[in-house]
Protein backbone atom coordinates (compact mmCIF):
# COMPACT_ATOMS: atom_id res chain seq x y z
CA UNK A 1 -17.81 -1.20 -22.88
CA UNK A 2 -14.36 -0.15 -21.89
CA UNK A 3 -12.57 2.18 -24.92
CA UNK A 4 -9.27 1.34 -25.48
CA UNK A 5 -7.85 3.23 -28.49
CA UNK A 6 -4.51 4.18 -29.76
CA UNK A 7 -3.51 8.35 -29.63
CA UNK A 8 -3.31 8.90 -33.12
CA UNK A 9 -7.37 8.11 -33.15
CA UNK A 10 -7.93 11.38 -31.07
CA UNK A 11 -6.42 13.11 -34.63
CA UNK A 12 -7.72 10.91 -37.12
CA UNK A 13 -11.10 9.69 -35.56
CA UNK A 14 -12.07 13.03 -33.55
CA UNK A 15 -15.75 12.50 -33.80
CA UNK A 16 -15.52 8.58 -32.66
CA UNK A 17 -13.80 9.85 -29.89
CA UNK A 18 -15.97 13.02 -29.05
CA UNK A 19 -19.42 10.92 -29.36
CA UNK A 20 -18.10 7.99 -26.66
CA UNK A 21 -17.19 10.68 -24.31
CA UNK A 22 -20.23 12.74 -24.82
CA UNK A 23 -22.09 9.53 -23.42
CA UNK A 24 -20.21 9.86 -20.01
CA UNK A 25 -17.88 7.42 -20.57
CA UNK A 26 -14.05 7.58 -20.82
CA UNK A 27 -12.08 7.05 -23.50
CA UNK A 28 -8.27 5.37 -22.67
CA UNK A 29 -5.57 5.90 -25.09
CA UNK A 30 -2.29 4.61 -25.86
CA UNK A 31 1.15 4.79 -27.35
CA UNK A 32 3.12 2.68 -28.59
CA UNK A 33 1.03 -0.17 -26.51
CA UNK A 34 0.97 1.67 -23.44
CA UNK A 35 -1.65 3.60 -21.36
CA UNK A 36 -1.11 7.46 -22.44
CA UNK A 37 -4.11 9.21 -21.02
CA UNK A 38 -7.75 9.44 -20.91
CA UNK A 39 -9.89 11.58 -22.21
CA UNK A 40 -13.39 12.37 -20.25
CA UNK A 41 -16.43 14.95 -21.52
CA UNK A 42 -16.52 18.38 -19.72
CA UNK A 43 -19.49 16.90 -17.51
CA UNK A 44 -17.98 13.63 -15.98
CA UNK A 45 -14.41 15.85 -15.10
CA UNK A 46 -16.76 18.11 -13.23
CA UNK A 47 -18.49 15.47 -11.49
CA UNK A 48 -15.27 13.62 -10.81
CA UNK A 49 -13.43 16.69 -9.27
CA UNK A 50 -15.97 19.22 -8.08
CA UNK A 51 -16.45 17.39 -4.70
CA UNK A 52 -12.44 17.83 -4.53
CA UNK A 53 -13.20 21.72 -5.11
CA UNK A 54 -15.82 22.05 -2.68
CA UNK A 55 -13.90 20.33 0.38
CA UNK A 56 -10.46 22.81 -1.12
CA UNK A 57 -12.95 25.69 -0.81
CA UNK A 58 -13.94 24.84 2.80
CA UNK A 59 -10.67 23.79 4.18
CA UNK A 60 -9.58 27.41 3.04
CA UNK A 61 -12.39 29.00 4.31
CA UNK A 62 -11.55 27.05 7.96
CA UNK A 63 -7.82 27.63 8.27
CA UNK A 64 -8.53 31.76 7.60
CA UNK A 65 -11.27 30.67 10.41
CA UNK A 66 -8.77 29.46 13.28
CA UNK A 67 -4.93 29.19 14.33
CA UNK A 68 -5.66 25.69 14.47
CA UNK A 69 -2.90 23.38 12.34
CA UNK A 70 -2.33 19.67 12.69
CA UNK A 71 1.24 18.22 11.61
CA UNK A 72 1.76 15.75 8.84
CA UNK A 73 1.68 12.57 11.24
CA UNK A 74 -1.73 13.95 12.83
CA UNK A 75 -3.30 14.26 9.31
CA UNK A 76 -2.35 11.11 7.68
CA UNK A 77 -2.46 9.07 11.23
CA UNK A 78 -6.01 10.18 11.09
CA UNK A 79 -6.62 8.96 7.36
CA UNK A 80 -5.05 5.53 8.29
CA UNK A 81 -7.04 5.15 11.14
CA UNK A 82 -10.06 5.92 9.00
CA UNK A 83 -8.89 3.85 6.53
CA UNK A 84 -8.33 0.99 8.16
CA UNK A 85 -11.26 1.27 10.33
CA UNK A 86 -13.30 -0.32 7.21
């Protein structure tokens, strides 16, 4: 079920807060009505951005690996080809 709580529950209601997110899911809070931020266990942020790390890592490791470089157009023509191709 989707968490919606107000900010001020992340000080006063720590341990709600800390045993939703310990089951993988995310907690969304608010202020003053309106979507603040969201706060995710230590395990789902890794498995949310350590794909993004990976392909970071490799890109690096490739442009030490050639002279190589495409142009802004070339990269995101590409992506909206891709894109759209679905």
């Amino acid at each position: 079920m989707l968490q919606i709580r107000p900010v001020s529950d992340l000080r006063n209601k720590f341990p709600d807060i800390e045993k939703i997110v310990n089951t993988g899911e995310p907690v969304y809070l608010t202020k003053n009505g309106y979507g603040a931020m969201v706060v995710l266990s230590l395990e789902e942020y890794s498995r949310l951005t350590d794909h993004v790390e990976l392909a970071l890592d490799r890109a690096d490791k490739s442009a030490k690996e050639s002279t190589d470089r495409m142009s802004h157009e070339e990269v995101f023509g590409s992506l909206r080809r891709k894109v759209n191709a679905r």
